[in-house]
Every structure is written in structure tokens, then in C-alpha cells.
N, C-alpha and C. Protein backbone atom coordinates (compact mmCIF):
# COMPACT_ATOMS: atom_id res chain seq x y z
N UNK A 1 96.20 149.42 98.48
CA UNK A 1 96.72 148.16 97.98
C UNK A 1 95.86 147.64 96.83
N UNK A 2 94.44 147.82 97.04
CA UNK A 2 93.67 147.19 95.94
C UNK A 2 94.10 147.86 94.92
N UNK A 3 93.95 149.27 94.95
CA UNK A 3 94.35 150.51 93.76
C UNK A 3 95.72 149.52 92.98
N UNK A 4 96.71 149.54 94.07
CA UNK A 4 97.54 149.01 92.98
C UNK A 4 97.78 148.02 92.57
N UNK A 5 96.77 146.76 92.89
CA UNK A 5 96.58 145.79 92.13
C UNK A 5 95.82 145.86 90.97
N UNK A 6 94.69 146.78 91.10
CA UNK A 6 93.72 146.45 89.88
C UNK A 6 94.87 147.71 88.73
N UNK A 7 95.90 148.48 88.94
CA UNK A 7 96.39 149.20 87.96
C UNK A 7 97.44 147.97 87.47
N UNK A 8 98.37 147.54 88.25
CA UNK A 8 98.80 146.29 87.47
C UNK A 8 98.28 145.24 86.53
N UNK A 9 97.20 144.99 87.16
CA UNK A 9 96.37 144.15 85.73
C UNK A 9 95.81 144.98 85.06
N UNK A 10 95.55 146.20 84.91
CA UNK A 10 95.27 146.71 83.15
C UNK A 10 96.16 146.85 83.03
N UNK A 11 97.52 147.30 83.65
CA UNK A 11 98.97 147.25 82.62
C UNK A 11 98.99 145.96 81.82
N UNK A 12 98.62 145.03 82.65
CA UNK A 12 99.32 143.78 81.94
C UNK A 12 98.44 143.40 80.73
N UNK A 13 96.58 143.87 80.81
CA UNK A 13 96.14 143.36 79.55
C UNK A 13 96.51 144.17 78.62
N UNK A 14 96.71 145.60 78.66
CA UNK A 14 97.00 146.22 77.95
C UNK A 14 98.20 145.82 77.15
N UNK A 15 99.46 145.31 77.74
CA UNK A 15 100.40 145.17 77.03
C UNK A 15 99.77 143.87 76.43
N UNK A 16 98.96 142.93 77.13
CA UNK A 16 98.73 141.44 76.21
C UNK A 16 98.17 141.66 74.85
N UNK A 17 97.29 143.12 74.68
CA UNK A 17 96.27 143.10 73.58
C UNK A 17 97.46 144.10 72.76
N UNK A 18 98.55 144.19 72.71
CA UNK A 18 98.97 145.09 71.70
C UNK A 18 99.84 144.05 70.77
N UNK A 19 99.75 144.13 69.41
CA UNK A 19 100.11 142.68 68.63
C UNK A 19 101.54 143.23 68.67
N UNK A 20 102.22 142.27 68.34
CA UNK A 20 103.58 142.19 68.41
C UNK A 20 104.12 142.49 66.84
N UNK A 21 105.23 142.73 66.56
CA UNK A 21 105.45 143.34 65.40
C UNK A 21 105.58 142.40 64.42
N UNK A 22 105.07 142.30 63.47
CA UNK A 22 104.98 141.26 62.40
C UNK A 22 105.03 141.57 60.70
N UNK A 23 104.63 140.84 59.89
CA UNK A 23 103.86 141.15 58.78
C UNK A 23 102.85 141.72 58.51
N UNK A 24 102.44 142.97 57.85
CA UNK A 24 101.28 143.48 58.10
C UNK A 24 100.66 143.64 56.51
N UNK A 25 99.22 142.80 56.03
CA UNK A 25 99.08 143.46 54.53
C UNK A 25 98.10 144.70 54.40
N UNK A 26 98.48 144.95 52.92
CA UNK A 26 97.37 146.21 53.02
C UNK A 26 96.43 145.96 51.61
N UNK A 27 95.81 146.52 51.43
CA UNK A 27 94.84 145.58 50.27
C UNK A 27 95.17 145.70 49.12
N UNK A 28 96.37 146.44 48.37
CA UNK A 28 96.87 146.30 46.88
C UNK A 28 97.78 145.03 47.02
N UNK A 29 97.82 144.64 48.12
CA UNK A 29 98.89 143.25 47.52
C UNK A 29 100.42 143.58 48.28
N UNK A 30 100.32 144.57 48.74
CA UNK A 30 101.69 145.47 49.54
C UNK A 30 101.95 144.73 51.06
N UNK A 31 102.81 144.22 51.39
CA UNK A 31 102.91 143.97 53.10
C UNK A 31 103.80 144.65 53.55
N UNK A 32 104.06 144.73 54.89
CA UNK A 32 104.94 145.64 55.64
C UNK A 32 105.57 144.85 56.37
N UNK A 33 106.97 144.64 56.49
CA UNK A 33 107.17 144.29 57.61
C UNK A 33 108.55 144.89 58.29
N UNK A 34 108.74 144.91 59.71
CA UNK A 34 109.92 145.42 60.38
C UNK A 34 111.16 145.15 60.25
N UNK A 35 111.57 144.28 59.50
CA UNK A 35 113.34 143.88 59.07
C UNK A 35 112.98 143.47 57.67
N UNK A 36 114.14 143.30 56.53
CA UNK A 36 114.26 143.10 55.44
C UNK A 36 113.92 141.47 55.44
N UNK A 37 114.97 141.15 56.76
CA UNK A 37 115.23 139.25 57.18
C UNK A 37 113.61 139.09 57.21
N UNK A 38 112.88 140.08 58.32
CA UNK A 38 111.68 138.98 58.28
C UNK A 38 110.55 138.95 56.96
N UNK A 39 110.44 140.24 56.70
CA UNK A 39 109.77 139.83 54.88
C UNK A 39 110.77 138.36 53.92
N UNK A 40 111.63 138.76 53.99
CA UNK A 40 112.59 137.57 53.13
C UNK A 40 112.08 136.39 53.48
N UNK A 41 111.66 135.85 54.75
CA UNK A 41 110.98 134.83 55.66
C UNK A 41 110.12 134.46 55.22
N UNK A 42 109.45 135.61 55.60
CA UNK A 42 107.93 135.53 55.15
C UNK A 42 107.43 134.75 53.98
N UNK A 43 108.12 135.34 52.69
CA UNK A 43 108.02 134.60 50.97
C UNK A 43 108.42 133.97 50.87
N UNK A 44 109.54 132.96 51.52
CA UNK A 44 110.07 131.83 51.94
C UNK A 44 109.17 130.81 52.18
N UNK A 45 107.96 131.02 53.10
CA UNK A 45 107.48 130.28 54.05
C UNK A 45 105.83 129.89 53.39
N UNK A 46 105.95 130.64 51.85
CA UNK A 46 104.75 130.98 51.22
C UNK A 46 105.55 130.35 49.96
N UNK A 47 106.72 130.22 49.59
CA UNK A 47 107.78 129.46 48.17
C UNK A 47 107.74 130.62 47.48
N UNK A 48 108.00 131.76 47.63
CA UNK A 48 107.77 132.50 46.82
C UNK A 48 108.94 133.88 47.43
N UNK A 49 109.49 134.58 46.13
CA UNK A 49 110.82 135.64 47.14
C UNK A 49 110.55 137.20 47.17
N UNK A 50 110.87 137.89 47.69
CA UNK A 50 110.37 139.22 48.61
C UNK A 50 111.11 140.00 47.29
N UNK A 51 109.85 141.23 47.25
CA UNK A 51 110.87 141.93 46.42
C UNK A 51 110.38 143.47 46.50
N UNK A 52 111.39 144.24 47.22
CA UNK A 52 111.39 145.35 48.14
C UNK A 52 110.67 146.48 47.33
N UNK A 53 110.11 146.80 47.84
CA UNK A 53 109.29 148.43 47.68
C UNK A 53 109.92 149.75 47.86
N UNK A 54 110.60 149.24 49.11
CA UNK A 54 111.11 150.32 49.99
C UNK A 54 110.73 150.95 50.76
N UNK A 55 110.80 151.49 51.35
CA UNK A 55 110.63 152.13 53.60
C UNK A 55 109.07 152.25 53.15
N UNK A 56 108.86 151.92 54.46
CA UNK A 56 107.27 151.98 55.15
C UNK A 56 106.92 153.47 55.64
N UNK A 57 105.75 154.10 55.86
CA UNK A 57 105.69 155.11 55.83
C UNK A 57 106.07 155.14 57.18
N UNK A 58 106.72 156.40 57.67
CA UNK A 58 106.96 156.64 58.53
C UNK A 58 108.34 156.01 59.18
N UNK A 59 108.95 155.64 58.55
CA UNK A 59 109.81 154.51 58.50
C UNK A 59 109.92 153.36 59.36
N UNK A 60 109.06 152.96 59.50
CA UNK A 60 108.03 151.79 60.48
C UNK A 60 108.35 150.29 60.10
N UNK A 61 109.35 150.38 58.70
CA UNK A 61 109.72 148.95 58.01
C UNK A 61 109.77 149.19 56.76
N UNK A 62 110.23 147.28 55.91
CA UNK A 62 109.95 147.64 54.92
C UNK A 62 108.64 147.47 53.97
N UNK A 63 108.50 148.37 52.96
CA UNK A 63 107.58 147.37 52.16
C UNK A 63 108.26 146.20 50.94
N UNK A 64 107.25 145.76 50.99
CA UNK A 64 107.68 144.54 49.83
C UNK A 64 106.30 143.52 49.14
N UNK A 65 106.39 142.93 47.57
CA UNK A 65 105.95 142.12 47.73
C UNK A 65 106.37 140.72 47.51
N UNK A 66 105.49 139.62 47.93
CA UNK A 66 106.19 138.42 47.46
C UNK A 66 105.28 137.58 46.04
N UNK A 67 106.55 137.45 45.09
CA UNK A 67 106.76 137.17 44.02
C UNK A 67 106.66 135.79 43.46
């Protein structure tokens, strides 16, 4: 019983410490993010508008910058 309590709580920090999918930058000025909508957001939320790169490596999202 203990066993499978203490494996439930590293499941659970484990899933707490993994970031959730977002905006991601990279240091030329490039961000990544997982939908077109949420980059578009993003430069929105900064007054400024998204302007696509195209697929993320791996096809993981898009790139873009904001303008």
C-alpha cells in the first residue's frame, strides 16, 4: 500500500513540473508557439501582430515573429 502511494505522488509531481504548452522564445527574436490563434494572441497582448515563419521543427508549432 505504501509502494502505491509514494508511486502516485511522483506521478503527480512529475506531471506538475512539466510546463504546459505555450509560447516559447529562442534568442534570434523567433518564438514558437502551438496554434497559429495562440501566437496571433500572443502579439496582440504585446500591441504588436504575428507574422509567420512557418512550422516549428519537428512540427511541434508555429514559428513566428511579432511585429
Amino acid at each position: 500500500m505504501k509502494w502505491l502511494t509514494l508511486s502516485l505522488l511522483a506521478l503527480a509531481i512529475t506531471g506538475c513540473g512539466t510546463p504546459p504548452n505555450e509560447v516559447v522564445k529562442f534568442g534570434d527574436g523567433r518564438l514558437r508557439a502551438p496554434t497559429y490563434v495562440e501566437a496571433t494572441d500572443y502579439c496582440k497582448t504585446q500591441g504588436t501582430t504575428a507574422r509567420m515563419l512557418g512550422r516549428a521543427p519537428g512540427e511541434t508549432g508555429v514559428m513566428f515573429r511579432c511585429n
